[in-house]
PDB file of N, CA and C in Angstrom:
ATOM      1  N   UNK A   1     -11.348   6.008   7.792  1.00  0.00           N
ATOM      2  CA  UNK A   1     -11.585   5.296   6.549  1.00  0.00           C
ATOM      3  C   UNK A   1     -10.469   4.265   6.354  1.00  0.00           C
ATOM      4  N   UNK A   2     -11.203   3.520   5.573  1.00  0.00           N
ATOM      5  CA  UNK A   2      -9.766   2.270   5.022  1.00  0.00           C
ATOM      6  C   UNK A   2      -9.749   1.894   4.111  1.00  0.00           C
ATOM      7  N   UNK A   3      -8.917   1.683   3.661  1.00  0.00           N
ATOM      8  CA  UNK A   3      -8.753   1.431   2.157  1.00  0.00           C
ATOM      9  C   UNK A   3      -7.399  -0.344   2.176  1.00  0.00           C
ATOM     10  N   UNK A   4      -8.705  -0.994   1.318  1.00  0.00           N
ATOM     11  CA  UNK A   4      -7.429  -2.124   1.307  1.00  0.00           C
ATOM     12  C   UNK A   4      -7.155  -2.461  -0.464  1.00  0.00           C
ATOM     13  N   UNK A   5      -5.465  -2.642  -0.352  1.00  0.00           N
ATOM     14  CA  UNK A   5      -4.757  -2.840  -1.765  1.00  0.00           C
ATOM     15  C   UNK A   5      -4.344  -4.228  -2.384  1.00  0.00           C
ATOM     16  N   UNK A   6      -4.799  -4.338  -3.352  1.00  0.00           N
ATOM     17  CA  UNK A   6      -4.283  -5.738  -3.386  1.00  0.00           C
ATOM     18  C   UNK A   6      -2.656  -5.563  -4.341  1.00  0.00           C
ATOM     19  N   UNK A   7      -1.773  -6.315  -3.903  1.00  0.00           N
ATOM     20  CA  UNK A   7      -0.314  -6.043  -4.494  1.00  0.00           C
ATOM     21  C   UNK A   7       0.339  -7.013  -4.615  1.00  0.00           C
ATOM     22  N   UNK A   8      -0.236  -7.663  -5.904  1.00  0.00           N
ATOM     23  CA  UNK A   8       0.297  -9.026  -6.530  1.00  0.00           C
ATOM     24  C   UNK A   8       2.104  -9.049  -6.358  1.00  0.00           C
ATOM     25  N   UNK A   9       2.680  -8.660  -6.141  1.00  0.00           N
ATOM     26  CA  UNK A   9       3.978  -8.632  -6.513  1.00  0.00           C
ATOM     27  C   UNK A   9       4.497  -8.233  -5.445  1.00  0.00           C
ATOM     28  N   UNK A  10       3.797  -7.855  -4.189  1.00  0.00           N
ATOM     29  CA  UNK A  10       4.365  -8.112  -2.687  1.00  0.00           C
ATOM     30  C   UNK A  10       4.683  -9.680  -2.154  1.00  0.00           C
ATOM     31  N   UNK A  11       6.006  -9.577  -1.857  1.00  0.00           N
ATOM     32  CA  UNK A  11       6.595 -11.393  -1.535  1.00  0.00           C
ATOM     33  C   UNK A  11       6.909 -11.881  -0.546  1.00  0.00           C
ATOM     34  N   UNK A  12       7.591 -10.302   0.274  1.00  0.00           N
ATOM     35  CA  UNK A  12       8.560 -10.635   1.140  1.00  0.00           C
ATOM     36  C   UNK A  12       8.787  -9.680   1.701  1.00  0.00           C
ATOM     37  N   UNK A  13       9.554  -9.420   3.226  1.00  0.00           N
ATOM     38  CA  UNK A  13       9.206  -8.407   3.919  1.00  0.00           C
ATOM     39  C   UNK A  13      10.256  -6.856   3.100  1.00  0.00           C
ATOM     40  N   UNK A  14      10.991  -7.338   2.469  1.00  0.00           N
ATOM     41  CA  UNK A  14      11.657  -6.668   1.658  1.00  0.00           C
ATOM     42  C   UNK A  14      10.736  -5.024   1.061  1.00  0.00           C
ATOM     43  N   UNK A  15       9.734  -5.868  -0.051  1.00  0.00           N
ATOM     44  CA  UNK A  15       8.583  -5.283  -0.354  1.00  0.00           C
ATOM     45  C   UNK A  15       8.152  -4.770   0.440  1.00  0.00           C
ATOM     46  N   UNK A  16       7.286  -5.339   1.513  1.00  0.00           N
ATOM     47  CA  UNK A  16       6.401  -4.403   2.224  1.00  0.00           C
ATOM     48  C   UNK A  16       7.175  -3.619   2.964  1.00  0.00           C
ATOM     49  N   UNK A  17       8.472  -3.347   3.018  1.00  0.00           N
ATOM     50  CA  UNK A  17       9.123  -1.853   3.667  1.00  0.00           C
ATOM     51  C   UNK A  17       9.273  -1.235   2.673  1.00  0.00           C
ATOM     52  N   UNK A  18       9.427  -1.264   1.475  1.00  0.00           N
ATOM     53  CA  UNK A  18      10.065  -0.691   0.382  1.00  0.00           C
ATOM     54  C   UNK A  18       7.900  -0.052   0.102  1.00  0.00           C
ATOM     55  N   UNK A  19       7.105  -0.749   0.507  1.00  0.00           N
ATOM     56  CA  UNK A  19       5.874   0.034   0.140  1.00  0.00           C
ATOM     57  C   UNK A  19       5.599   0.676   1.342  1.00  0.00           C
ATOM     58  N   UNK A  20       5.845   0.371   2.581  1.00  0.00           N
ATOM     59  CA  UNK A  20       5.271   1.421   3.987  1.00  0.00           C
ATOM     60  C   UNK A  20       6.719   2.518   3.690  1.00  0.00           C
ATOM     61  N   UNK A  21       7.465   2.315   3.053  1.00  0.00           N
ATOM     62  CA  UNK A  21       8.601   3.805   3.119  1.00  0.00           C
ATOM     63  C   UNK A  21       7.849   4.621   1.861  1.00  0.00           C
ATOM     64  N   UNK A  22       7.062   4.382   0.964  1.00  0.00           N
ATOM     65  CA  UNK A  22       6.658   4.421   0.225  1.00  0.00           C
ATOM     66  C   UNK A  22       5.265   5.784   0.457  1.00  0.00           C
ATOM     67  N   UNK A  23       4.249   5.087   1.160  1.00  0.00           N
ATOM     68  CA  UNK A  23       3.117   5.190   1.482  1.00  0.00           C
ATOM     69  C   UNK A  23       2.821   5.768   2.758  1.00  0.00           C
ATOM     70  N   UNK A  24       3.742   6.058   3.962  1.00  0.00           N
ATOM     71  CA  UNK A  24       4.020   6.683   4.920  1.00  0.00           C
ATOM     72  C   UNK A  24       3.655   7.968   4.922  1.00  0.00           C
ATOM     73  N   UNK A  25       4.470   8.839   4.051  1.00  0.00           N
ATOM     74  CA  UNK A  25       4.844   9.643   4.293  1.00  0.00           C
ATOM     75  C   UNK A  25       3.460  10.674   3.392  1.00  0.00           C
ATOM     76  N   UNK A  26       2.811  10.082   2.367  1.00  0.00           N
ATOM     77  CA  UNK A  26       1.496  10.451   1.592  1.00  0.00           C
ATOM     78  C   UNK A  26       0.761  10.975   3.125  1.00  0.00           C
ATOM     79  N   UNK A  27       0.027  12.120   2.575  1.00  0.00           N
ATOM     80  CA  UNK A  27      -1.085  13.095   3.432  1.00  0.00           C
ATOM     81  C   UNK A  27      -1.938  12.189   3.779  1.00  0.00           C
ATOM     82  N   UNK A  28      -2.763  11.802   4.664  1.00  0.00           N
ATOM     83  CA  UNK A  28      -3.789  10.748   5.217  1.00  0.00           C
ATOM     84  C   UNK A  28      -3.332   9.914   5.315  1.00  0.00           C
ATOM     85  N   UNK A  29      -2.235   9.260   5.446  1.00  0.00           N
ATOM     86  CA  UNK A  29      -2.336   7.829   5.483  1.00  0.00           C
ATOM     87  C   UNK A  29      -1.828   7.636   7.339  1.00  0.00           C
ATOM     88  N   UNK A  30      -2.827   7.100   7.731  1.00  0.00           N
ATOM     89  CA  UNK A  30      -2.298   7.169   9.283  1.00  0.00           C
ATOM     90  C   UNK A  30      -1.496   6.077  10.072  1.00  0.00           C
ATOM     91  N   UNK A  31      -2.087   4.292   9.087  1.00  0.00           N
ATOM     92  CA  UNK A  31      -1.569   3.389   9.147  1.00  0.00           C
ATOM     93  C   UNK A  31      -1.398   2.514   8.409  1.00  0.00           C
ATOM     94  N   UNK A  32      -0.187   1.488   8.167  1.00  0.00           N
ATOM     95  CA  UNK A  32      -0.700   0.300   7.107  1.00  0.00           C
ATOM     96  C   UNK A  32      -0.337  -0.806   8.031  1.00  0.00           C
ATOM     97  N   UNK A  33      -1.264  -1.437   7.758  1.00  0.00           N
ATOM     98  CA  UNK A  33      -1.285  -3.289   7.874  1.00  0.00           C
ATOM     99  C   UNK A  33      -1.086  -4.169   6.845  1.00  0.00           C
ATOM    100  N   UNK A  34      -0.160  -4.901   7.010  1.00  0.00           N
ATOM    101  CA  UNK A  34      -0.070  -5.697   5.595  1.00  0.00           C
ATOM    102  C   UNK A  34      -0.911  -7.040   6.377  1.00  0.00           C
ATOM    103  N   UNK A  35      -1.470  -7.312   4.926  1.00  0.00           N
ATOM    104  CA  UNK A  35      -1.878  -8.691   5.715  1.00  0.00           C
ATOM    105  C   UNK A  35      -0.595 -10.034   3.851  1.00  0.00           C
ATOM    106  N   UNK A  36       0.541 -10.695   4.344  1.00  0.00           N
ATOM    107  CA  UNK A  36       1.658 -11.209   3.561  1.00  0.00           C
ATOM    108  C   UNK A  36       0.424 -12.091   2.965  1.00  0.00           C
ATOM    109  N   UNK A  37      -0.637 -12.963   3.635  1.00  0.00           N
ATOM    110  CA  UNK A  37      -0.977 -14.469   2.722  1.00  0.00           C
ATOM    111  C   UNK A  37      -2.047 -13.983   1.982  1.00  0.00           C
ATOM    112  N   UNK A  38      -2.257 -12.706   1.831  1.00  0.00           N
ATOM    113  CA  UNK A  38      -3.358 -12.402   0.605  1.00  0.00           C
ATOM    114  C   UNK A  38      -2.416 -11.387  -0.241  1.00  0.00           C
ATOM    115  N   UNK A  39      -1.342 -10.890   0.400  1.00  0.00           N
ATOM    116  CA  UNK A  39      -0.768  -9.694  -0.527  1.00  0.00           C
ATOM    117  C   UNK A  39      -1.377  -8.968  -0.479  1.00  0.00           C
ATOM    118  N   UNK A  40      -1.801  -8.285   0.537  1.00  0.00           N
ATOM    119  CA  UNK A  40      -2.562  -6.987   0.757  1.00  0.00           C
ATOM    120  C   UNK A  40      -2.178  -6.352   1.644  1.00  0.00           C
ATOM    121  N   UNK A  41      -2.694  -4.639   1.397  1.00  0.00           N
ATOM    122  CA  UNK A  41      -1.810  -3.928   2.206  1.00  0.00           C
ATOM    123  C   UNK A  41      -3.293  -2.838   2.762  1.00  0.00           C
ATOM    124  N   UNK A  42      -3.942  -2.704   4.311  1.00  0.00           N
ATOM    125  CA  UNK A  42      -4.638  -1.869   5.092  1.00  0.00           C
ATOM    126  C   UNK A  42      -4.107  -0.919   5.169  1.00  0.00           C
ATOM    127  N   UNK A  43      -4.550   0.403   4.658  1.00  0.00           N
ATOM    128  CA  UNK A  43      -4.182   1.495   4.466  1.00  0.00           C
ATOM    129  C   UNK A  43      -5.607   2.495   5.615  1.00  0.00           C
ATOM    130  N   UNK A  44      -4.954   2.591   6.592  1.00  0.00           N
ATOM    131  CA  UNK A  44      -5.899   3.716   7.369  1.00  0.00           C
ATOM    132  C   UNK A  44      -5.865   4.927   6.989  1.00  0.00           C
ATOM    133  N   UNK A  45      -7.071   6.045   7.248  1.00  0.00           N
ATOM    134  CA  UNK A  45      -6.536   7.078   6.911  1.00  0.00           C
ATOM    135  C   UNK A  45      -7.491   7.683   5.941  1.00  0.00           C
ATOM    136  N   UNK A  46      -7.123   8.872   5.291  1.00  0.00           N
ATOM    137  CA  UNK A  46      -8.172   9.631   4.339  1.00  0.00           C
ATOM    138  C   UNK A  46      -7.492   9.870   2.968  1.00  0.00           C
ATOM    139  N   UNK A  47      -6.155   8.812   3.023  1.00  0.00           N
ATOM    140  CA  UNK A  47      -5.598   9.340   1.750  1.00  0.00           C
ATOM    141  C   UNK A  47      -6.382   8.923   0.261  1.00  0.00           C
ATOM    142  N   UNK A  48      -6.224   9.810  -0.913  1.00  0.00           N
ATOM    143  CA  UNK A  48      -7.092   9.316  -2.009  1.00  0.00           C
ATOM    144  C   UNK A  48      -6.687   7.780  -2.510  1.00  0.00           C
ATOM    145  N   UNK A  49      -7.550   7.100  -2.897  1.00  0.00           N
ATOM    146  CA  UNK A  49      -6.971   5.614  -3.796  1.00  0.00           C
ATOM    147  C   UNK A  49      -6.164   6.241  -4.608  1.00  0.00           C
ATOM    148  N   UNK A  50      -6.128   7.081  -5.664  1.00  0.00           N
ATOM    149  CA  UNK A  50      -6.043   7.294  -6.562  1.00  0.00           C
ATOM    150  C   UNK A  50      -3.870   7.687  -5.995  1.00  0.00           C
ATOM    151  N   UNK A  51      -3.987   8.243  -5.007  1.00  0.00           N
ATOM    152  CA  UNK A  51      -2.511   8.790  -4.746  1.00  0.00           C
ATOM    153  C   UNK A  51      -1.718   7.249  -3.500  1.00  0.00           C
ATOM    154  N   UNK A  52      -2.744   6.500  -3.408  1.00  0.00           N
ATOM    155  CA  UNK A  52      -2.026   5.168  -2.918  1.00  0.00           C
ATOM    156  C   UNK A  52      -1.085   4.586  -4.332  1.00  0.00           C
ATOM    157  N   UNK A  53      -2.130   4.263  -5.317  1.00  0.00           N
ATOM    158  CA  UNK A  53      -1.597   3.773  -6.459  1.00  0.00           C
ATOM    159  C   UNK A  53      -1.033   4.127  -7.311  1.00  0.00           C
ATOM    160  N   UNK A  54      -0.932   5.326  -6.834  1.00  0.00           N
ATOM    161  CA  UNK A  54       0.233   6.205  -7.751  1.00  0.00           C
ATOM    162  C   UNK A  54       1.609   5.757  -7.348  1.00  0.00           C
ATOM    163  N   UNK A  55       1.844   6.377  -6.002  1.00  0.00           N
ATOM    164  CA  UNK A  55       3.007   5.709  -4.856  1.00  0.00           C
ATOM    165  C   UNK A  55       3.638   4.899  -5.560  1.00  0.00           C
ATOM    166  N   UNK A  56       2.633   3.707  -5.730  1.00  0.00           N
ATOM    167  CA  UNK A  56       3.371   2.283  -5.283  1.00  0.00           C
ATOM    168  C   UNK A  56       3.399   1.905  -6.689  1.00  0.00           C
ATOM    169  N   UNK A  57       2.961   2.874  -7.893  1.00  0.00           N
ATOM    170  CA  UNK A  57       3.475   2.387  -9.565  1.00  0.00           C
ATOM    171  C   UNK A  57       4.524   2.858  -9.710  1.00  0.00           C
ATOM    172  N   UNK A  58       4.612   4.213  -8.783  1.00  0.00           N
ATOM    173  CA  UNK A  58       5.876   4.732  -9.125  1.00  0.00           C
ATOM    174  C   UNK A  58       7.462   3.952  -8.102  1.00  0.00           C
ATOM    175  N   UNK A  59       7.394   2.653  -7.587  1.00  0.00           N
ATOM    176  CA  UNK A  59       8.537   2.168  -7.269  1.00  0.00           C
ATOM    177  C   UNK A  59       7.725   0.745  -7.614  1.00  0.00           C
ATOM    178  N   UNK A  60       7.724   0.341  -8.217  1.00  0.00           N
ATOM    179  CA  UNK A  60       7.041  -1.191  -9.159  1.00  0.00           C
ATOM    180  C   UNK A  60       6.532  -1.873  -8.736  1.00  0.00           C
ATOM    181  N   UNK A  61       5.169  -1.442  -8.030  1.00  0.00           N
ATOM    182  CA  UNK A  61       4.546  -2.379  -7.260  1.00  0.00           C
ATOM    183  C   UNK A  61       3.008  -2.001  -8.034  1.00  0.00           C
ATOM    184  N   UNK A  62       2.506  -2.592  -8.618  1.00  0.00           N
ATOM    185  CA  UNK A  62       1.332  -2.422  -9.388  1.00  0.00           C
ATOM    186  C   UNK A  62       0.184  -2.350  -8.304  1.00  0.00           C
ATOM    187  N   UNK A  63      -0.674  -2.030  -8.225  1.00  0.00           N
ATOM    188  CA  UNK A  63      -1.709  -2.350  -7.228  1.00  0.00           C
ATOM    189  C   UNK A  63      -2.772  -1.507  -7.359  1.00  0.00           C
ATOM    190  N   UNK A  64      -4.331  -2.336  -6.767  1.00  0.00           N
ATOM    191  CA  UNK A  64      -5.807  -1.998  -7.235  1.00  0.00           C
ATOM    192  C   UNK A  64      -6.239  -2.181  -5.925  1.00  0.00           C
ATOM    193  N   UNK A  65      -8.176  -1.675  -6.086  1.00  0.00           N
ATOM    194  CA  UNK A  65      -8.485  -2.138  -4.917  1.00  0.00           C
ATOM    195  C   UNK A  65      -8.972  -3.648  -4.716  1.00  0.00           C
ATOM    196  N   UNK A  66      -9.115  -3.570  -3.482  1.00  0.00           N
ATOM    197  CA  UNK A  66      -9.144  -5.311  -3.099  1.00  0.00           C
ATOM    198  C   UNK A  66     -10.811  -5.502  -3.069  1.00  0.00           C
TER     199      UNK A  66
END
């Protein structure tokens, strides 16, 4: 399964380690792909939406699905 995030407030590669250290380590998640020129982040895997966006509110990265 895949799940893609949209994460207005991803800028810089800064962010997207601070969200794959983030989102790693969550049950299902097997891979992420960021794609930087849409601000989105490919989330492989069986993890729930619901515990992606938890993650990533809880270190200030707001994010929905894409």
């Amino acid at each position: 399964m895949t799940t893609t995030l949209s994460i207005p407030d991803m800028s810089c590669g800064h962010c997207r380690a601070s969200i794959e250290t983030a989102l790693k380590p969550l049950p299902g998640v097997a891979a992420i792909r960021f794609l930087p020129e849409t601000r989105q982040a490919v989330i492989e895997g069986d993890a729930p939406l619901a515990s992606l966006i938890k993650a990533l509110d809880e270190i200030g990265f707001p994010a929905s699905p894409a």
